[in-house]
Protein backbone atom coordinates (compact mmCIF):
# COMPACT_ATOMS: atom_id res chain seq x y z
CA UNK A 1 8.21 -11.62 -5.49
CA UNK A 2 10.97 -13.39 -3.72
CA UNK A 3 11.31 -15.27 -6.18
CA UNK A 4 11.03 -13.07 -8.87
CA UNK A 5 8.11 -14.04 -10.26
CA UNK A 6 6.12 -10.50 -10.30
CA UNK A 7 7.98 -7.37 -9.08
CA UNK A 8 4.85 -5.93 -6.99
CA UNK A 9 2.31 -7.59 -5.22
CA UNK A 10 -0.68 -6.18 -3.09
CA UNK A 11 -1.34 -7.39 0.07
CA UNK A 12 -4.34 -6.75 2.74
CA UNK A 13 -3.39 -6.21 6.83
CA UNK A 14 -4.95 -7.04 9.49
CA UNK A 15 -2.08 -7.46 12.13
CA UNK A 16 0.72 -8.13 10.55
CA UNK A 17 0.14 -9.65 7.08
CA UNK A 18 2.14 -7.20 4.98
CA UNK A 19 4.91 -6.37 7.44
CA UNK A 20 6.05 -9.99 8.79
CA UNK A 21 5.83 -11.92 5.26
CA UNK A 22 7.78 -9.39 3.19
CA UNK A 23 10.49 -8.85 6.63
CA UNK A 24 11.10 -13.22 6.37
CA UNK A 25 11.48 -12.46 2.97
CA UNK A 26 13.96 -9.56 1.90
CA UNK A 27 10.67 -7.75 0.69
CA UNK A 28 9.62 -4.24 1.03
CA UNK A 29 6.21 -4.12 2.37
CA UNK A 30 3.88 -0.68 3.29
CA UNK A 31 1.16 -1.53 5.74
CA UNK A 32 -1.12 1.89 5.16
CA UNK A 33 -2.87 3.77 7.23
CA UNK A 34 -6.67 3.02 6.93
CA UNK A 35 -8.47 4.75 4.44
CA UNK A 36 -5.45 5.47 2.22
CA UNK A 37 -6.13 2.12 -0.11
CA UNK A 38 -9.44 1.16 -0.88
CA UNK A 39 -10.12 -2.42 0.30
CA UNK A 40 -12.87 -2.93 -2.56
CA UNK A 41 -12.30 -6.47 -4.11
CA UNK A 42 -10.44 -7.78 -0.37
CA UNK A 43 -11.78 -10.38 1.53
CA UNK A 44 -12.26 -8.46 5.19
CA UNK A 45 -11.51 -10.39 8.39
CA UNK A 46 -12.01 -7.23 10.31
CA UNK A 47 -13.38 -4.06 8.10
CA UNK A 48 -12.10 -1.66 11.14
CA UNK A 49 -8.65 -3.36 11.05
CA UNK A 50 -7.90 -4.24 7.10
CA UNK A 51 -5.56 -2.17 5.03
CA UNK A 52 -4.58 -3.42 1.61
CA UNK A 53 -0.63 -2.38 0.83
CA UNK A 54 1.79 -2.97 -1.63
CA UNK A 55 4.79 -5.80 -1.20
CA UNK A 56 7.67 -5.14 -3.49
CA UNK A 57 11.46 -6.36 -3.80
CA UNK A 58 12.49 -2.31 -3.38
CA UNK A 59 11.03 1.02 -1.79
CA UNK A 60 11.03 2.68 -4.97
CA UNK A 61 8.30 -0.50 -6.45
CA UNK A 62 6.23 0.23 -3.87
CA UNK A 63 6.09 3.93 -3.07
CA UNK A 64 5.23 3.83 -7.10
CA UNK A 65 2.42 1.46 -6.63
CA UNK A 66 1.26 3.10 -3.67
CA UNK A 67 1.08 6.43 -5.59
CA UNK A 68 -1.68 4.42 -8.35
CA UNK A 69 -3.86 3.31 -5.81
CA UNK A 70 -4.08 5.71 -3.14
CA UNK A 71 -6.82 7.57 -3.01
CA UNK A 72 -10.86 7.99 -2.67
CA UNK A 73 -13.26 5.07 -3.64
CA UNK A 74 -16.96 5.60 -3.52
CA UNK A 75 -17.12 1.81 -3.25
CA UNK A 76 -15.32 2.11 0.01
CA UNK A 77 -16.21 4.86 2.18
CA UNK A 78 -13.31 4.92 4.80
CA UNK A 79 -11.20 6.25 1.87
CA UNK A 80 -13.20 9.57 1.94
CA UNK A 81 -10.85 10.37 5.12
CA UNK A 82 -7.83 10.70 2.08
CA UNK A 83 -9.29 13.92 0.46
CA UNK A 84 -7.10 16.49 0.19
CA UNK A 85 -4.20 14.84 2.15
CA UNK A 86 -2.26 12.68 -0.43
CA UNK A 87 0.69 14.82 -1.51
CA UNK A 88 0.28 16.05 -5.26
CA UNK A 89 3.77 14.73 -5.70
CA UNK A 90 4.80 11.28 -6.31
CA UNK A 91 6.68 9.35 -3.57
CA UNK A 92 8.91 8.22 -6.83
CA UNK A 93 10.29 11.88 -7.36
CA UNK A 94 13.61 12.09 -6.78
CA UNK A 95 14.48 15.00 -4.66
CA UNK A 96 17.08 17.38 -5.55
CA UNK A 97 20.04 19.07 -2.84
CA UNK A 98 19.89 22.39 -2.82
């Protein structure tokens, strides 16, 4: 992404494998909370500790790619915790001032 080769890129976290890559970098980088992002297809080093993210040369990449895979997974059962508490609104909605 640095070097612009792909605009998004999704990453998984265990302590600090999003954040520190994409900071050395000039990347954006959103290390979720667990359950948000289903880890189904990740390869787990801890499966209490791993959140999967997306990396991303602005906020705007990544807030939309986080809005496509947020969300429940039967195939991953800590995501049932995001019922009902991802915003109906995209992240990529630009607000208006009053």
């Amino acid at each position: 992404m640095a070097a612009w080769f792909g605009t998004v890129g999704l990453g998984s976290d265990t302590g600090g494998s999003i954040t520190i890559p994409t900071a050395q970098n000039n990347l954006v980088g959103f290390a979720t909370t667990h359950g948000l992002v289903s880890r189904t297809g990740q390869m787990w080093s801890s499966p209490r500790q791993e959140n999967g993210g997306p990396m991303g040369r602005s906020v705007y990449d990544c807030a939309a790619v986080l809005d496509a895979i947020a969300g429940y997974d039967p195939a991953d059962l800590p995501t049932q915790e995001s019922i009902g508490k991802i915003p109906e609104k995209s992240a990529t909605i630009r607000r208006e001032s009053p």
